[in-house]
N, C-alpha and C. Protein backbone atom coordinates (compact mmCIF):
# COMPACT_ATOMS: atom_id res chain seq x y z
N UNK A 1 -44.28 83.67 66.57
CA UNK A 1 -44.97 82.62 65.86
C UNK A 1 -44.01 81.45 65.66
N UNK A 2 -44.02 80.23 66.20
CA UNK A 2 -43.50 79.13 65.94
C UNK A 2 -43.14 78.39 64.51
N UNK A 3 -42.25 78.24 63.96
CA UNK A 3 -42.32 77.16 62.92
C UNK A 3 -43.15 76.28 62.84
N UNK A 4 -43.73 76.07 61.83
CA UNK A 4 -44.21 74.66 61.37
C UNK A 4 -43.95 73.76 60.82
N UNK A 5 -42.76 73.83 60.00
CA UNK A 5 -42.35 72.88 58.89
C UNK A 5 -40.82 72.63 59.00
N UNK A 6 -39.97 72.00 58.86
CA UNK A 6 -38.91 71.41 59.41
C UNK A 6 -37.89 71.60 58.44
N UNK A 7 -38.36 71.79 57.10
CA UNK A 7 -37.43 72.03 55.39
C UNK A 7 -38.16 73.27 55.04
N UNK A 8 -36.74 73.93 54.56
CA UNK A 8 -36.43 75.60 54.50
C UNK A 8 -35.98 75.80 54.34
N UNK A 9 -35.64 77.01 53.50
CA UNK A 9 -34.58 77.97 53.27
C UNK A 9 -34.86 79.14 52.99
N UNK A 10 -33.91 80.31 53.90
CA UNK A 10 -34.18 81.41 53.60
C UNK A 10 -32.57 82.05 53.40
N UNK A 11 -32.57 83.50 52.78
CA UNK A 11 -31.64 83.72 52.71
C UNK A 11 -31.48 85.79 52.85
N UNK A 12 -30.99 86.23 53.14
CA UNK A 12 -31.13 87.95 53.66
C UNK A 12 -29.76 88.52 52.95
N UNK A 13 -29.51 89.67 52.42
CA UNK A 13 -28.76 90.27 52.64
C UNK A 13 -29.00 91.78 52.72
N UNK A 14 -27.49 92.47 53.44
CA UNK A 14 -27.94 93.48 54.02
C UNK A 14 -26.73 94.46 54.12
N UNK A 15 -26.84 95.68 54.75
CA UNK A 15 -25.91 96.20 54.69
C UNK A 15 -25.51 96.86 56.41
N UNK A 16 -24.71 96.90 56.84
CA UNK A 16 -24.69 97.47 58.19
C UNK A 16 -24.17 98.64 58.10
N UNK A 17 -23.37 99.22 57.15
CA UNK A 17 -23.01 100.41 57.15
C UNK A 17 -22.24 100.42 56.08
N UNK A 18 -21.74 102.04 55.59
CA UNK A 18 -21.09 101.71 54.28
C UNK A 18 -20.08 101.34 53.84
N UNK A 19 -19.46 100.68 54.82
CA UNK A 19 -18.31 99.72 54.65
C UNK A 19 -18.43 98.28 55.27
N UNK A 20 -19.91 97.67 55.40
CA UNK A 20 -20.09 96.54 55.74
C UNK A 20 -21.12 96.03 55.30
N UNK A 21 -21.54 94.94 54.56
CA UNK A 21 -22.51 94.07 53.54
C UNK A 21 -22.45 92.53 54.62
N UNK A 22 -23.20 92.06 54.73
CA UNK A 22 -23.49 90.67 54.99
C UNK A 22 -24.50 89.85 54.16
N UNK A 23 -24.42 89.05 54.84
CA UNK A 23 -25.23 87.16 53.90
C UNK A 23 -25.82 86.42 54.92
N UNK A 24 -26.87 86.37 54.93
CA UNK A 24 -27.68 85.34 56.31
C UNK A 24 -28.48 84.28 55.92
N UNK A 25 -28.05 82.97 55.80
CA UNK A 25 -28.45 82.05 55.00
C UNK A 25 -29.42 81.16 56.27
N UNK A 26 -30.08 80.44 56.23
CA UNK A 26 -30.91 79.72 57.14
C UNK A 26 -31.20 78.48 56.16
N UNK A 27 -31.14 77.19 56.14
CA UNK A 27 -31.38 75.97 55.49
C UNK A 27 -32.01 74.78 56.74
N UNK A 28 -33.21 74.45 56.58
CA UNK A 28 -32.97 73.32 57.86
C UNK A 28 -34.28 71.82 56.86
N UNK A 29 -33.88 70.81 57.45
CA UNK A 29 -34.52 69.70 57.16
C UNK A 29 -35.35 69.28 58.02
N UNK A 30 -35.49 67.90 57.85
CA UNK A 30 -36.18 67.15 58.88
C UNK A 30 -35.20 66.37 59.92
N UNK A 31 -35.49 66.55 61.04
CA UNK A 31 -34.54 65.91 61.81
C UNK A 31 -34.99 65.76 63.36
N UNK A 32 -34.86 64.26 63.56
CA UNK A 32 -35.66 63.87 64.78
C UNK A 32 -35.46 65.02 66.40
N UNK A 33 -33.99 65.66 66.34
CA UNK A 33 -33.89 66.76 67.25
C UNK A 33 -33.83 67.90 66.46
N UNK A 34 -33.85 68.79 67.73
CA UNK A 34 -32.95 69.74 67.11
C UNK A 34 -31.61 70.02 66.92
N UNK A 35 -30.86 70.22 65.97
CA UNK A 35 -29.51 69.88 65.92
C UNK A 35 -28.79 71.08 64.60
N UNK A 36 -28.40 72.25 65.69
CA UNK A 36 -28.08 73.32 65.01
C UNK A 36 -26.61 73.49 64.39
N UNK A 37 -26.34 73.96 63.12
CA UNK A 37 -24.72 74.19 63.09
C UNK A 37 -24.63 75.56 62.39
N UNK A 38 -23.57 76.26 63.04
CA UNK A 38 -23.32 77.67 62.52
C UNK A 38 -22.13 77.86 61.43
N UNK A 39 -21.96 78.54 60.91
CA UNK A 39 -20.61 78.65 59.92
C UNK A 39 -20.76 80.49 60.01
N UNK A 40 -19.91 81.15 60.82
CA UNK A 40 -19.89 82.04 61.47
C UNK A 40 -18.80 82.74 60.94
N UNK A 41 -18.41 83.91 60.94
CA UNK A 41 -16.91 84.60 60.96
C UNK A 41 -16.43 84.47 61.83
N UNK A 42 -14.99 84.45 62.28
CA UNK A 42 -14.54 84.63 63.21
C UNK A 42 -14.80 86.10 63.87
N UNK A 43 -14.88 86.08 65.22
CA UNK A 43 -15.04 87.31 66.19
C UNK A 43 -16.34 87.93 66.36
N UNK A 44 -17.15 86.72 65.96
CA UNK A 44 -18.70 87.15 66.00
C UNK A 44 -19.36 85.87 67.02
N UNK A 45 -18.10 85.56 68.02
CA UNK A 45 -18.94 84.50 68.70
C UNK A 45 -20.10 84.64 69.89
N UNK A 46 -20.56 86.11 70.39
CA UNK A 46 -21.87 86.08 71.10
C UNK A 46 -23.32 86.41 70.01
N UNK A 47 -22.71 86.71 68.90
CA UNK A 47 -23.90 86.36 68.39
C UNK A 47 -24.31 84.86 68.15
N UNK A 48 -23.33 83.84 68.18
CA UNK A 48 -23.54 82.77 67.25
C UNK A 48 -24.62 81.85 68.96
N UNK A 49 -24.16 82.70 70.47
CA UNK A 49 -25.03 82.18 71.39
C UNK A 49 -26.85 82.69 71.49
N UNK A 50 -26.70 84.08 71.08
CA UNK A 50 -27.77 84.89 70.71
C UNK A 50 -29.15 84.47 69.76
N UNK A 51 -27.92 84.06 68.38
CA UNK A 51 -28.95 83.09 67.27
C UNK A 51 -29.29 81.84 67.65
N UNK A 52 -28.66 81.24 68.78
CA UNK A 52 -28.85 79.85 69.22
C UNK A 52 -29.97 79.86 69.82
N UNK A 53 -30.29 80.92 70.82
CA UNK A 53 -30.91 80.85 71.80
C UNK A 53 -32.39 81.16 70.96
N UNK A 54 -32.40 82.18 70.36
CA UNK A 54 -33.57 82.40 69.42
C UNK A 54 -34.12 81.16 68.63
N UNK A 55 -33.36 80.89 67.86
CA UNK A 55 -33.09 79.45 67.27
C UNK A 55 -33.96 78.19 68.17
N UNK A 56 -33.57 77.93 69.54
CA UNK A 56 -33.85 77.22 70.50
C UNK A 56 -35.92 77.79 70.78
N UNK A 57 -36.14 78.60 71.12
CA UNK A 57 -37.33 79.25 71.57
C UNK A 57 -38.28 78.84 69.93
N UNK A 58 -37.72 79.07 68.74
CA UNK A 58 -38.64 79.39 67.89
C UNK A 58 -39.06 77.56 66.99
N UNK A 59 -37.94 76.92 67.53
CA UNK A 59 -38.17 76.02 66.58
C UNK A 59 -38.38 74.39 67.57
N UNK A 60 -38.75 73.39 67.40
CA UNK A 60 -38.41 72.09 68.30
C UNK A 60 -37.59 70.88 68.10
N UNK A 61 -37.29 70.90 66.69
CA UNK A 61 -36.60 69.82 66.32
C UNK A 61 -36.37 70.36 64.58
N UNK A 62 -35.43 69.43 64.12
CA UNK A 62 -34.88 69.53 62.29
C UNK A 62 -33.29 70.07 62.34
N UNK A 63 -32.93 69.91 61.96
CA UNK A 63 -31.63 70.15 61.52
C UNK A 63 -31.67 71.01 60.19
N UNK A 64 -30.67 72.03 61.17
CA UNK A 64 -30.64 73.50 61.09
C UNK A 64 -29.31 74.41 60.53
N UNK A 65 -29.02 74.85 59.51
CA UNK A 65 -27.73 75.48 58.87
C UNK A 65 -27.79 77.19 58.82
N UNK A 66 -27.10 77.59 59.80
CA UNK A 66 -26.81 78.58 59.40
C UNK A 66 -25.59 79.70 59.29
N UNK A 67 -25.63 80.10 57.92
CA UNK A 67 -24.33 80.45 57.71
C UNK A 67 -24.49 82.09 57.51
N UNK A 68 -23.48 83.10 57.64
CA UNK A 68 -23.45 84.12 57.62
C UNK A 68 -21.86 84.29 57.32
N UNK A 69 -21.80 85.51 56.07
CA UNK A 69 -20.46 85.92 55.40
C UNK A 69 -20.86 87.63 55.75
N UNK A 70 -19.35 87.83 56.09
CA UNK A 70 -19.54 89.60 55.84
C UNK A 70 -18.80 89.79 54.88
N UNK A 71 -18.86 90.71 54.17
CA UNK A 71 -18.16 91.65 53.41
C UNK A 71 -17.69 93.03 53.83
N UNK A 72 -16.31 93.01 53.49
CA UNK A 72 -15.79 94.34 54.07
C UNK A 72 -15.59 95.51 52.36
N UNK A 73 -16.27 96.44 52.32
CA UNK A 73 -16.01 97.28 51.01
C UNK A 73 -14.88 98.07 51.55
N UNK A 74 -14.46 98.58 49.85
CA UNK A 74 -13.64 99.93 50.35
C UNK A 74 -11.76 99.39 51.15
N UNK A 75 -10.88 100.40 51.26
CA UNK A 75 -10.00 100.50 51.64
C UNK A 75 -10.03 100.57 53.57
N UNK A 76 -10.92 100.78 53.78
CA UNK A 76 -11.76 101.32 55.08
C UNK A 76 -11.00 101.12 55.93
N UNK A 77 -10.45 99.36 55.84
CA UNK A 77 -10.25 98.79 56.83
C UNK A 77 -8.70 99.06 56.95
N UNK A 78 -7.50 99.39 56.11
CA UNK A 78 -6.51 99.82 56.21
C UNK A 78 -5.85 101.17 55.84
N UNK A 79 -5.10 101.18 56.81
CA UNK A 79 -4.47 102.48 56.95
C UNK A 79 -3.35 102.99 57.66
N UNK A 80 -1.95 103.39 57.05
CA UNK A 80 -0.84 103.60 57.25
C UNK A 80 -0.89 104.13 58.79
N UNK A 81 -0.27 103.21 59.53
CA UNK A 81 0.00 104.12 61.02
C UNK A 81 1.84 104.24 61.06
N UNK A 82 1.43 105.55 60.74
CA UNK A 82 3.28 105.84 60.60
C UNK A 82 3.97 105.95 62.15
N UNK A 83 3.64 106.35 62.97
CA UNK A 83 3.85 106.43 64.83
C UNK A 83 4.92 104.76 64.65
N UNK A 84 3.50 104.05 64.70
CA UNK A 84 3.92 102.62 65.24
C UNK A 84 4.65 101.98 63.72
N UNK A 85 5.07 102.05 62.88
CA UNK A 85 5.62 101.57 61.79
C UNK A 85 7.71 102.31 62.16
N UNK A 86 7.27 103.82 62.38
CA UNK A 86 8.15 104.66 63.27
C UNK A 86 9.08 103.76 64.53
N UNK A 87 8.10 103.06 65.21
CA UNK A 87 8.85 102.53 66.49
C UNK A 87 9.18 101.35 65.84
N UNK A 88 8.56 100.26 65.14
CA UNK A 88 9.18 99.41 64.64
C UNK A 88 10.50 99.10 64.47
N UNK A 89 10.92 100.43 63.40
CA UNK A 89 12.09 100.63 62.51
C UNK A 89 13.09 100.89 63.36
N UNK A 90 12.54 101.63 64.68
CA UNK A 90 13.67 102.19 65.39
C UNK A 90 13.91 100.56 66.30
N UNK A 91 12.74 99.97 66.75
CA UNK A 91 13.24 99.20 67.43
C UNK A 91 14.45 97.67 66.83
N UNK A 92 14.04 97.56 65.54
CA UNK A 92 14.88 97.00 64.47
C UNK A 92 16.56 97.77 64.72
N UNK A 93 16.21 98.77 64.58
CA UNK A 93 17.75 99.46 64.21
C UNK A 93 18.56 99.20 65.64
N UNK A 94 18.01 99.44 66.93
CA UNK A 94 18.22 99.42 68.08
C UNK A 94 18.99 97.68 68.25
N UNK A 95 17.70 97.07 68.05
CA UNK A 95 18.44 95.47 68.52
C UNK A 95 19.50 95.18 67.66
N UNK A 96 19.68 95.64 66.12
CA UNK A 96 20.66 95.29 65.43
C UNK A 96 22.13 95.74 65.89
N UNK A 97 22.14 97.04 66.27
CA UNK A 97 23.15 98.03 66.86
C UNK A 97 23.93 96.76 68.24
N UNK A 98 22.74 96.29 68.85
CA UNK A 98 23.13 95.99 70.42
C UNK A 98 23.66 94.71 69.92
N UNK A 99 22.87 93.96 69.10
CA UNK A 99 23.92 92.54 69.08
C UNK A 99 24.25 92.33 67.98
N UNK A 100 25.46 93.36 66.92
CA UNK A 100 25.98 93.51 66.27
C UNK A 100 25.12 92.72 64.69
N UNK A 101 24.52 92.79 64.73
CA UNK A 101 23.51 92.46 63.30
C UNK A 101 24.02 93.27 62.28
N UNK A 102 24.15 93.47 61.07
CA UNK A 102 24.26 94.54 60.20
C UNK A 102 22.84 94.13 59.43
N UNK A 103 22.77 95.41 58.89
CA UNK A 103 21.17 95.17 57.76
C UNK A 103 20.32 96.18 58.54
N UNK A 104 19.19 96.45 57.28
CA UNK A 104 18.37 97.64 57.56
C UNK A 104 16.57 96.91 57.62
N UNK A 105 15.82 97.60 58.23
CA UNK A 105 15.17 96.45 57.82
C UNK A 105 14.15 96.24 56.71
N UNK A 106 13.59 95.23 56.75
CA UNK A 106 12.55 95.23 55.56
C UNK A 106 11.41 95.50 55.78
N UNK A 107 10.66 96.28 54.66
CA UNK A 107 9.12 96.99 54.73
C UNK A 107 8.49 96.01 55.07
N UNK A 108 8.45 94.54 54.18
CA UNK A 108 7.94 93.28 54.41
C UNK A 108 7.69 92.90 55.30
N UNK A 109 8.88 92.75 56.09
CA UNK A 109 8.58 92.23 57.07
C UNK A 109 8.19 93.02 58.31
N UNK A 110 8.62 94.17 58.39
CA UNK A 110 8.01 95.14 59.38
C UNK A 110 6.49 95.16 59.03
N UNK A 111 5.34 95.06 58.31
CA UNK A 111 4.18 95.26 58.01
C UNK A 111 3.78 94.33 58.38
């Protein structure tokens, strides 16, 4: 079903799983084209061609906002990888050894 009206707003939220919440905002006016702008996350750029294209088919003209936030819950997303924190330290200790550096290194900056 096509749009009819050119001023709007809608707004969704949702959950993708239990460590992911989003925000799907849609705002558009009157506007002699169509003339779309996204405000996207980073690393979500084939959707932002996906919503375009939909975007393109459903509507003919107005100027068009749409923004989308995720939310990340929970600790989920981090987690100690001792292996590679392991090679770090060694590789620190290694280059210091070879071109006479003294010092141990820092958690800081290894992370």
């Amino acid at each position: 079903m096509p749009i009819r009206s050119m001023t709007g707003f809608a707004q969704v939220k949702g959950q993708v799983n239990a460590g992911l919440a989003f925000s799907l905002a849609l705002k558009s006016v009157n506007h002699r084209f169509l003339d779309l702008h996204f405000r996207l996350p980073s690393g979500v750029d084939a959707l932002e061609m996906k919503l375009r294209r939909l975007l393109k088919e459903k509507m003919a003209r107005g100027h068009v906002e749409v923004t989308l936030s995720m939310e990340y819950a929970g600790n989920n997303g981090v987690a100690l990888n001792r292996q590679l924190v392991g090679s770090y330290v060694q590789a620190f200790r290694a280059a210091a050894d070879e071109f006479g550096v003294g010092g141990e290194p820092d958690l800081n900056v290894v992370l």
